[in-house]
C-alpha atoms as a PDB file:
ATOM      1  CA  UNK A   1      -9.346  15.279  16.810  1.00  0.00           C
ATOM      2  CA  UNK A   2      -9.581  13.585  13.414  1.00  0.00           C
ATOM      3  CA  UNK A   3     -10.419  15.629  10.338  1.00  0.00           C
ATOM      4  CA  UNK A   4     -12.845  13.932   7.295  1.00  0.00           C
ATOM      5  CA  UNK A   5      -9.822  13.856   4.257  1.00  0.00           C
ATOM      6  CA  UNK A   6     -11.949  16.271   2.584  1.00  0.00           C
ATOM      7  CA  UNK A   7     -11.749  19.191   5.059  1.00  0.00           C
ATOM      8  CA  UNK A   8      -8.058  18.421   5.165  1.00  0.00           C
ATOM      9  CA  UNK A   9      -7.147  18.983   1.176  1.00  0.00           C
ATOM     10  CA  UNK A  10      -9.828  21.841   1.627  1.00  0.00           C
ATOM     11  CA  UNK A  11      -7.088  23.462   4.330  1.00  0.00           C
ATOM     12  CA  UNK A  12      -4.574  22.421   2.241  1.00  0.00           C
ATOM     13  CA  UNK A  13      -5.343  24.186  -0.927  1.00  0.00           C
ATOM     14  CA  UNK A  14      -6.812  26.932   0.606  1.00  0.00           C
ATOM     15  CA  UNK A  15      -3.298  28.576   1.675  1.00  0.00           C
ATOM     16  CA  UNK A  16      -2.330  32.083   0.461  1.00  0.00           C
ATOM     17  CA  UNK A  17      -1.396  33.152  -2.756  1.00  0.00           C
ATOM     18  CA  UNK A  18       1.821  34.253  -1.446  1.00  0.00           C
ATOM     19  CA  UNK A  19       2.427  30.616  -1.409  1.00  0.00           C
ATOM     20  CA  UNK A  20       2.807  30.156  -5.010  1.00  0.00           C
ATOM     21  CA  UNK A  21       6.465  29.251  -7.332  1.00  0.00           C
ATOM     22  CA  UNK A  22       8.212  32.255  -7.674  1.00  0.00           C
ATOM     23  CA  UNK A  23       8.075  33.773 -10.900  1.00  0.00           C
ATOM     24  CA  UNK A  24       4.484  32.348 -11.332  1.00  0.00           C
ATOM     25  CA  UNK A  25       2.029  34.496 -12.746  1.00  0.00           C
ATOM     26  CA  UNK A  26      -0.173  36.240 -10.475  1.00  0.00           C
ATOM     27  CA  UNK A  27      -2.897  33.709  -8.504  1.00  0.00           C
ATOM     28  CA  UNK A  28      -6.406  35.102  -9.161  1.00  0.00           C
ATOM     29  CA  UNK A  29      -8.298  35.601  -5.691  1.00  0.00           C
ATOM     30  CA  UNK A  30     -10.699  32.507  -6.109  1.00  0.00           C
ATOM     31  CA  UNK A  31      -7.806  30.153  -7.085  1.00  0.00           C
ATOM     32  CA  UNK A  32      -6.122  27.616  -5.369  1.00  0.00           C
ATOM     33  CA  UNK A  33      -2.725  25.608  -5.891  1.00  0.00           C
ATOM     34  CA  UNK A  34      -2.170  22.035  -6.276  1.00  0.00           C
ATOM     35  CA  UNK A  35       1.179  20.477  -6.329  1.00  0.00           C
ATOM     36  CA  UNK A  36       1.120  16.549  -7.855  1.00  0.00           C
ATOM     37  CA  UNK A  37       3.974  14.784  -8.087  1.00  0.00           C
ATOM     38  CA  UNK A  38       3.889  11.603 -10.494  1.00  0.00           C
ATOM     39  CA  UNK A  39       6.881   9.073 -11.796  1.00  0.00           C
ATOM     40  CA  UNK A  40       6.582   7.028 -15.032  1.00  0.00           C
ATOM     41  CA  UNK A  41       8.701   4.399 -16.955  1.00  0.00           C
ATOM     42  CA  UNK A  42       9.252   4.044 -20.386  1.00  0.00           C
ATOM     43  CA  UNK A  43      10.850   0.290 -21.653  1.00  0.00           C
ATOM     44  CA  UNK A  44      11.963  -1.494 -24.803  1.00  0.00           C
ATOM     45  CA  UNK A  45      14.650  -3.428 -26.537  1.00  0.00           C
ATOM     46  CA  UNK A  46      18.221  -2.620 -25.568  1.00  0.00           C
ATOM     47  CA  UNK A  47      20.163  -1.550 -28.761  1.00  0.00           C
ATOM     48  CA  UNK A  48      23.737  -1.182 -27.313  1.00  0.00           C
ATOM     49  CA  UNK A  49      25.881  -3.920 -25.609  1.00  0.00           C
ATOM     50  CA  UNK A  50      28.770  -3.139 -23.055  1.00  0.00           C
ATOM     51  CA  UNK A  51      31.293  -6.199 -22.482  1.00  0.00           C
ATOM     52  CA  UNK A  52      34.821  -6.166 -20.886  1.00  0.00           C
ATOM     53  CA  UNK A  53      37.590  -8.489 -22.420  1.00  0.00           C
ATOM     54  CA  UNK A  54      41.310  -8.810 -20.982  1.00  0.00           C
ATOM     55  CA  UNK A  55      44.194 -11.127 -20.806  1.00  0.00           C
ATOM     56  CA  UNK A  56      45.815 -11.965 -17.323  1.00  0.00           C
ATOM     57  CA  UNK A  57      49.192 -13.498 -18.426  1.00  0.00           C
ATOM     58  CA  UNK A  58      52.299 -14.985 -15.459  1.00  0.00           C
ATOM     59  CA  UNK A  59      55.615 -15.239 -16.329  1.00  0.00           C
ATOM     60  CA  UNK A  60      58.726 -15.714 -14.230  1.00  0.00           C
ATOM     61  CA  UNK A  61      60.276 -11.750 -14.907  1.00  0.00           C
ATOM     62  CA  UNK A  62      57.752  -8.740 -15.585  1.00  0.00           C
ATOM     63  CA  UNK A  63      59.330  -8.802 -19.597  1.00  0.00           C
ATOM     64  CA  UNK A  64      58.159 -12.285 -20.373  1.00  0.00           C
ATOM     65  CA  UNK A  65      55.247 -11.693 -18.582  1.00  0.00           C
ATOM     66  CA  UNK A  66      54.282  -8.303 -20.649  1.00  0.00           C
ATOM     67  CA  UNK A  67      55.354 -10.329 -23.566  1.00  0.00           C
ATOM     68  CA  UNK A  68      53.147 -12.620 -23.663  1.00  0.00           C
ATOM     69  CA  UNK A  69      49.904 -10.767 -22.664  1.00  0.00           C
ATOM     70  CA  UNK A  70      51.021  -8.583 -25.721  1.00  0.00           C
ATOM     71  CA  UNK A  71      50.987 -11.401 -28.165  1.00  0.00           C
ATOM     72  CA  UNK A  72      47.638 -12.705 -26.708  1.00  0.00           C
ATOM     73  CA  UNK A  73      45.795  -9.230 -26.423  1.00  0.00           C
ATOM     74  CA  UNK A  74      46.556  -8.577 -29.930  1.00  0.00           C
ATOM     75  CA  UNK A  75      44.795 -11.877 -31.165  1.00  0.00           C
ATOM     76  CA  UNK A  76      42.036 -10.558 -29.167  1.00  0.00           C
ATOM     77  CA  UNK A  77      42.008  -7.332 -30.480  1.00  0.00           C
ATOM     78  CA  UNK A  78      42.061  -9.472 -33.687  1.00  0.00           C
ATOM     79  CA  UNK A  79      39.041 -10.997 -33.290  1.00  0.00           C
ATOM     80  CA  UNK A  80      37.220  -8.421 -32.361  1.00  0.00           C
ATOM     81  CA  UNK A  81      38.110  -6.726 -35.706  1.00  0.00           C
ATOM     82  CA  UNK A  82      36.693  -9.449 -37.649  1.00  0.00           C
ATOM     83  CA  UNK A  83      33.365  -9.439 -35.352  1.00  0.00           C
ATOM     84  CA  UNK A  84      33.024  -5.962 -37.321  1.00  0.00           C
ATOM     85  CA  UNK A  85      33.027  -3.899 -34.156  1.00  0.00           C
ATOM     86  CA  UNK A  86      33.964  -0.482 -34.781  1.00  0.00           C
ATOM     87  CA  UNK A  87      37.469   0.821 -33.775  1.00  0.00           C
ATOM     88  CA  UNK A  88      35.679   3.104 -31.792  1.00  0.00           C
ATOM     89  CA  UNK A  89      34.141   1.301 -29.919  1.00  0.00           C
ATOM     90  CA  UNK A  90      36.528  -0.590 -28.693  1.00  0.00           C
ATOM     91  CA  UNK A  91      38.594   1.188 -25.520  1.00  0.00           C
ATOM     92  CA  UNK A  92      41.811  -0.404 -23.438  1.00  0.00           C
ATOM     93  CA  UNK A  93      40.270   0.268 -19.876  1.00  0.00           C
ATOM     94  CA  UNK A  94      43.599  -1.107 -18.017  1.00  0.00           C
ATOM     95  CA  UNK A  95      47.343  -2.305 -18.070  1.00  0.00           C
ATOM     96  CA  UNK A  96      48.772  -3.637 -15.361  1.00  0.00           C
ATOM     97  CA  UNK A  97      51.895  -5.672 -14.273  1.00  0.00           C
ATOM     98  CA  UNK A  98      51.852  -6.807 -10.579  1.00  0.00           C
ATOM     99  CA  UNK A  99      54.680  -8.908  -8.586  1.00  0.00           C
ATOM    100  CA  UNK A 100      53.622 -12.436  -7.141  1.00  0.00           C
ATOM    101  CA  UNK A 101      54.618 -13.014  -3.894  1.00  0.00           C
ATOM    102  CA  UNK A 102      55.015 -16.319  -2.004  1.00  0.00           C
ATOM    103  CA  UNK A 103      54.552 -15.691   1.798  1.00  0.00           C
ATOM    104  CA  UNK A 104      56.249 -17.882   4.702  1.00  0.00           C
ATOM    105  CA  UNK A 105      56.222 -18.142   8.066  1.00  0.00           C
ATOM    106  CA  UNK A 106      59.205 -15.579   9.936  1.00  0.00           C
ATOM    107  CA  UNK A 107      60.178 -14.948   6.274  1.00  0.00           C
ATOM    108  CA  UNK A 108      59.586 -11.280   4.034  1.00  0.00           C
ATOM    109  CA  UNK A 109      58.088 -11.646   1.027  1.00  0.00           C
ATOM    110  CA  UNK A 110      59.637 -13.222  -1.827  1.00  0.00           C
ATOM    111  CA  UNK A 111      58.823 -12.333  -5.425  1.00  0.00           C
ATOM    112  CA  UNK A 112      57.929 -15.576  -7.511  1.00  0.00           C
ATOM    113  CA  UNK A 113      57.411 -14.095 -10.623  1.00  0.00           C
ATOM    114  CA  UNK A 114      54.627 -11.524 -12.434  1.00  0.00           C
ATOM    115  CA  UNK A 115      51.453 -11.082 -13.539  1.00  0.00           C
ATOM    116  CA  UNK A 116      50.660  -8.949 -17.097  1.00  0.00           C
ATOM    117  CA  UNK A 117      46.897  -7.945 -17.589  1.00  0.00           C
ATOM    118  CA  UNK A 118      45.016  -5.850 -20.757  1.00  0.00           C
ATOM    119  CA  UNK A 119      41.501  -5.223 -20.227  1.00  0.00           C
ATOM    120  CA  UNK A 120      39.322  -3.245 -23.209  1.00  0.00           C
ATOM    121  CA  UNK A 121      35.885  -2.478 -22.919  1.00  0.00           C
ATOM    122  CA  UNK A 122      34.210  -3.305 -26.246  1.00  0.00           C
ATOM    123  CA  UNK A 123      30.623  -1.890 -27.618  1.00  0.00           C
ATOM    124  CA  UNK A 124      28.212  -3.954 -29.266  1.00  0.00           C
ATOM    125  CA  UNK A 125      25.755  -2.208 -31.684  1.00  0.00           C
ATOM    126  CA  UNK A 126      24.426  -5.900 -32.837  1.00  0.00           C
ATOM    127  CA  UNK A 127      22.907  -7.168 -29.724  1.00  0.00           C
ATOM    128  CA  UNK A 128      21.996 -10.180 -31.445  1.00  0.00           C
ATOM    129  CA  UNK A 129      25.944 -11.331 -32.340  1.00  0.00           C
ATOM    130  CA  UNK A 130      26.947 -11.329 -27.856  1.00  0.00           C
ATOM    131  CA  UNK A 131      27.235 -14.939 -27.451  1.00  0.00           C
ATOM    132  CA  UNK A 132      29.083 -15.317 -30.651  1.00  0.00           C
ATOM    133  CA  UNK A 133      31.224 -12.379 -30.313  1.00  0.00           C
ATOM    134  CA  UNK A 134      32.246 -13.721 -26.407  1.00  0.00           C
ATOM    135  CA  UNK A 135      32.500 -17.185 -27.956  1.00  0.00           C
ATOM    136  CA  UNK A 136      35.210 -15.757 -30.632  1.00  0.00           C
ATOM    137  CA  UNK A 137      36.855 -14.041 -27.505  1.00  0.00           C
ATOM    138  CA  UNK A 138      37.567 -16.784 -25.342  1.00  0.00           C
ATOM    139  CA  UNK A 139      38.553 -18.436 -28.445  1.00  0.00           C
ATOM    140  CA  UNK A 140      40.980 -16.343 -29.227  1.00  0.00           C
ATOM    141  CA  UNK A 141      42.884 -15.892 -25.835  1.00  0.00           C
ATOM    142  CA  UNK A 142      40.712 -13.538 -23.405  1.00  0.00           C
ATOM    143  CA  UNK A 143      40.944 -15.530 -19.925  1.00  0.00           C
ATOM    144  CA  UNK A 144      38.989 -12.591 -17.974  1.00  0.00           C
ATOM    145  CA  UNK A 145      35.349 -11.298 -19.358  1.00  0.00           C
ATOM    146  CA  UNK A 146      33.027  -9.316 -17.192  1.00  0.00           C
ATOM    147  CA  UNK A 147      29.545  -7.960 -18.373  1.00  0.00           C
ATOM    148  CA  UNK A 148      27.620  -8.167 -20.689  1.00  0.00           C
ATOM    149  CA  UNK A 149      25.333  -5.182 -20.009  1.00  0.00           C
ATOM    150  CA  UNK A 150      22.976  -3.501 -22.146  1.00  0.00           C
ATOM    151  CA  UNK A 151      21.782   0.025 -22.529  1.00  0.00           C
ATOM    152  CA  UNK A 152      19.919   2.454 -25.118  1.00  0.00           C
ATOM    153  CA  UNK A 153      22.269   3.931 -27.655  1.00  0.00           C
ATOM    154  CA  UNK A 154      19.935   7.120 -27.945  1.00  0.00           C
ATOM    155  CA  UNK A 155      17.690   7.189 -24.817  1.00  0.00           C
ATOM    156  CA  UNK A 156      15.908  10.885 -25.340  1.00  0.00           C
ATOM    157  CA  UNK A 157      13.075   9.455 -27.613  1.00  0.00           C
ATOM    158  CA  UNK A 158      12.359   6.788 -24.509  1.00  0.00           C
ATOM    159  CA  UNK A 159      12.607   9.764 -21.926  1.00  0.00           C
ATOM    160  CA  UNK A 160      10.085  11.465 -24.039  1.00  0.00           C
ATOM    161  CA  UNK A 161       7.987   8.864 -24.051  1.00  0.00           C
ATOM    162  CA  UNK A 162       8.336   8.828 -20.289  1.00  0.00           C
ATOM    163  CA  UNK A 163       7.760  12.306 -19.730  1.00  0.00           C
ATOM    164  CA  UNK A 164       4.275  12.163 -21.687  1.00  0.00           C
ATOM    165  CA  UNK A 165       2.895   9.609 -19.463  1.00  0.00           C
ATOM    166  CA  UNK A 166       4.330  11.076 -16.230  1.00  0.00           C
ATOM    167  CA  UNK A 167       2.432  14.212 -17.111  1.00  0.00           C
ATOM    168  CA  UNK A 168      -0.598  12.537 -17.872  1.00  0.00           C
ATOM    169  CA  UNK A 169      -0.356  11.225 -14.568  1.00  0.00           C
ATOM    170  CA  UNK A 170      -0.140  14.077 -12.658  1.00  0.00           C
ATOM    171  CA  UNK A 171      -2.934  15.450 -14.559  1.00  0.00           C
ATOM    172  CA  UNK A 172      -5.298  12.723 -13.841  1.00  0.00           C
ATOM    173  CA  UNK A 173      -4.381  13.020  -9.854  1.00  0.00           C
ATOM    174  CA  UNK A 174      -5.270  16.564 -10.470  1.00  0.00           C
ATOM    175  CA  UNK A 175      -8.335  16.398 -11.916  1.00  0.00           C
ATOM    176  CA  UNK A 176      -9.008  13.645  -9.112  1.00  0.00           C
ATOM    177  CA  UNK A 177      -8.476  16.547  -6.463  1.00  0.00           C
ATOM    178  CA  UNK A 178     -10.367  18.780  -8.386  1.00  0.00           C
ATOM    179  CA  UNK A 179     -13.383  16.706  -8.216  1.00  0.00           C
ATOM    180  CA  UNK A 180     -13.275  15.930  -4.758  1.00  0.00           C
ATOM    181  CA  UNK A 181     -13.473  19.613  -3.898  1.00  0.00           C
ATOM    182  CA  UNK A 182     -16.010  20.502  -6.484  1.00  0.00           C
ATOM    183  CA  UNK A 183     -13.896  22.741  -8.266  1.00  0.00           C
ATOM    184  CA  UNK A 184     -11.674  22.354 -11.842  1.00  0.00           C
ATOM    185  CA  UNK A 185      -8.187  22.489 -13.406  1.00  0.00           C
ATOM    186  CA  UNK A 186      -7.701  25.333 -14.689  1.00  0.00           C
ATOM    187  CA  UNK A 187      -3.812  25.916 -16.116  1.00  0.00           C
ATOM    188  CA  UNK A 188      -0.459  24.125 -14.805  1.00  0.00           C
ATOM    189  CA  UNK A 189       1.659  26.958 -13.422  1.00  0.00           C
ATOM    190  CA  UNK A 190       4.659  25.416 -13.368  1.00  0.00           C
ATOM    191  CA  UNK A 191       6.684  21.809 -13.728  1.00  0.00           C
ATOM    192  CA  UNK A 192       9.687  20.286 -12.612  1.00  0.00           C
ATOM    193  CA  UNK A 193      11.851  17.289 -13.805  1.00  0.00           C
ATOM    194  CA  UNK A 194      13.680  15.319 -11.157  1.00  0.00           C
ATOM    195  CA  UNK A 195      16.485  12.958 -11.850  1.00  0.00           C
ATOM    196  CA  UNK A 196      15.809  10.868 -14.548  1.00  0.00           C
ATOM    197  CA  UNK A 197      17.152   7.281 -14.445  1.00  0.00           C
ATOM    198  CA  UNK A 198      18.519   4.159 -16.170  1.00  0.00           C
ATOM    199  CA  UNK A 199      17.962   1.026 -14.587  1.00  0.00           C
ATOM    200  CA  UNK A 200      19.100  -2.136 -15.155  1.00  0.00           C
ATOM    201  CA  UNK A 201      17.734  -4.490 -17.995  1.00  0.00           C
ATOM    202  CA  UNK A 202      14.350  -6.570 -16.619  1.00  0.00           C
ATOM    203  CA  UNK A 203      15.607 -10.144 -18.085  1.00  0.00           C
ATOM    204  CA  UNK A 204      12.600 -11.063 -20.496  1.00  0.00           C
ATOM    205  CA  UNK A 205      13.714 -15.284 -20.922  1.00  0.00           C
ATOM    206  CA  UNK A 206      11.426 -15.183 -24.004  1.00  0.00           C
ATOM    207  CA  UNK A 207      14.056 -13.303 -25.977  1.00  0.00           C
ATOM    208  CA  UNK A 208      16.289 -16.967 -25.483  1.00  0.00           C
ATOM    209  CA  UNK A 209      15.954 -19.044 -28.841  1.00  0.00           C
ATOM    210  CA  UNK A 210      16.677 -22.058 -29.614  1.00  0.00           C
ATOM    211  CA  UNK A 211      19.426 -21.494 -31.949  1.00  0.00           C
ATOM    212  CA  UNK A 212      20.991 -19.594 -29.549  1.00  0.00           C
ATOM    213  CA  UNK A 213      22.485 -22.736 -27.873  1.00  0.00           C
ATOM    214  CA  UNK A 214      24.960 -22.341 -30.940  1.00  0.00           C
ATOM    215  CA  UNK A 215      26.622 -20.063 -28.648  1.00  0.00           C
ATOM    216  CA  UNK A 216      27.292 -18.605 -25.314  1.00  0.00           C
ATOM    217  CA  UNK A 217      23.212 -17.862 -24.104  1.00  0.00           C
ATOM    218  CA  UNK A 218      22.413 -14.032 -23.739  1.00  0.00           C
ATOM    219  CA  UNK A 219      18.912 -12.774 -22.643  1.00  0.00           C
ATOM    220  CA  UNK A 220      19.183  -8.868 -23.495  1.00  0.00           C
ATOM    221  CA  UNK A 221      15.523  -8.390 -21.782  1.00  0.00           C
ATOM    222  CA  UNK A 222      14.355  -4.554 -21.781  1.00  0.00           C
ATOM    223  CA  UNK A 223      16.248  -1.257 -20.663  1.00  0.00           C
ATOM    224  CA  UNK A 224      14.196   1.558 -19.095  1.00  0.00           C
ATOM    225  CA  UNK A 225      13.676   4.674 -18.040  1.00  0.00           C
ATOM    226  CA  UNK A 226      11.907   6.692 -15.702  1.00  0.00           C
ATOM    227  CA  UNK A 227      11.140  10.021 -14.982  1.00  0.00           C
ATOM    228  CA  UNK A 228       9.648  12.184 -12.035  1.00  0.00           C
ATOM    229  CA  UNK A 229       7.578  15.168 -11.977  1.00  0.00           C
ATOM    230  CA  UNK A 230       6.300  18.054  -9.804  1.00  0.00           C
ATOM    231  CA  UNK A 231       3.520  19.538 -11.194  1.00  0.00           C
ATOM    232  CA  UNK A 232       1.896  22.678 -10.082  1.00  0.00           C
ATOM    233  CA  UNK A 233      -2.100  23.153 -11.094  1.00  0.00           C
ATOM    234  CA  UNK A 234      -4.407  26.028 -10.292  1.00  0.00           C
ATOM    235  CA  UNK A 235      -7.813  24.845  -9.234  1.00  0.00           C
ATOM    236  CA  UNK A 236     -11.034  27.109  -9.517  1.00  0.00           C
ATOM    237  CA  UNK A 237     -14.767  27.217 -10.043  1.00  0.00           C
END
């Protein structure tokens, strides 16, 4: 048998007090509790830049090899500099030196010589200044780039912007309930933040200009963040 979705939230909130969060104050006879759970996103701008810059060097011994990527890394490291990035913000991720092998039939392994590699992760607080700033890399010897990705430098204000919203939310599904059942809001007894997230930028194209062709293209787009609440309403006459 099939219940009108009236009599069913009707069931629903009309479960006993005992029911309630712990630590709740006391439910008043006539009241009834409504849990709402509502998710909101908060977007804008990205202010930080994440890119990752190395040199991949071969030489015939492991010396030469480490050598070499040396020299180059530091006229990376060099350019950087003068792109007025911060020595902190700037971080060697990874040094490596790995054997090259040549590999023949019914024959082991035989070392032909070895590869060097420097990797540093470099933060960009000048969004704006990627493309030349990877442009001035390549230039000056990085063979390996990965990234760029973008983030929020200091995301609370944008989670509290989230927050708001996601509570107004829950409060307008509340009310919603309310009125379906005749009856009011009356107090939130409790709320609960689940895991708040970062996704990845939303490419907005419109942020491309035309000067940008100057340089390597980079579309920043918008960062965002969301956040998810359970909210817990008493409902009354």
């Amino acid at each position: 048998m099939r219940y009108p979705i009236a009599v069913l939230l009707a069931l629903a909130l009309s479960a006993p007090a005992a029911a309630q969060p712990s630590g709740a104050p006391p439910l008043p006879p006539d009241g009834t509790l409504l849990s709402v759970s509502a998710q909101a996103q908060a977007s804008r701008a990205p202010d930080i830049a994440t890119v990752s810059a190395g040199v991949v060097t071969q030489a015939a011994d492991g010396n030469t090899a480490m050598r070499q990527n040396a020299e180059q890394m530091n006229r990376v490291l060099a350019a950087i500099r003068a792109a007025g990035v911060a020595e902190k913000d700037v971080q060697t991720s990874g040094i490596n030196l790995h054997p090259q092998y040549r590999y023949e039939e019914n024959q082991p392994p035989r070392i032909t010589g070895y590869q060097a590699s420097n990797t540093v992760n470099v933060k960009l607080r000048d969004v704006a200044k990627m493309g030349k700033v990877l442009d001035a890399l390549v230039a000056s010897g990085a063979n390996q780039i990965n990234g760029p990705s973008f983030g929020i430098d200091d995301p609370e204000p944008l989670y509290d912007q989230a927050r708001v919203e996601a509570l107004r939310r829950a409060r307008d599904r509340a009310d919603t309930y309310a009125k379906a059942l005749d009856l009011r809001v009356r107090r939130i007894v409790s709320i609960s933040e689940g895991g708040a997230a970062l996704p990845p930028p939303m490419p907005r194209m419109a942020m491309m200009k035309a000067e940008a062709y100057d340089s390597t293209p980079v579309a920043a787009g918008e960062s965002s963040v969301s956040v998810n609440l359970d909210v817990v309403f008493e409902l009354g006459r």
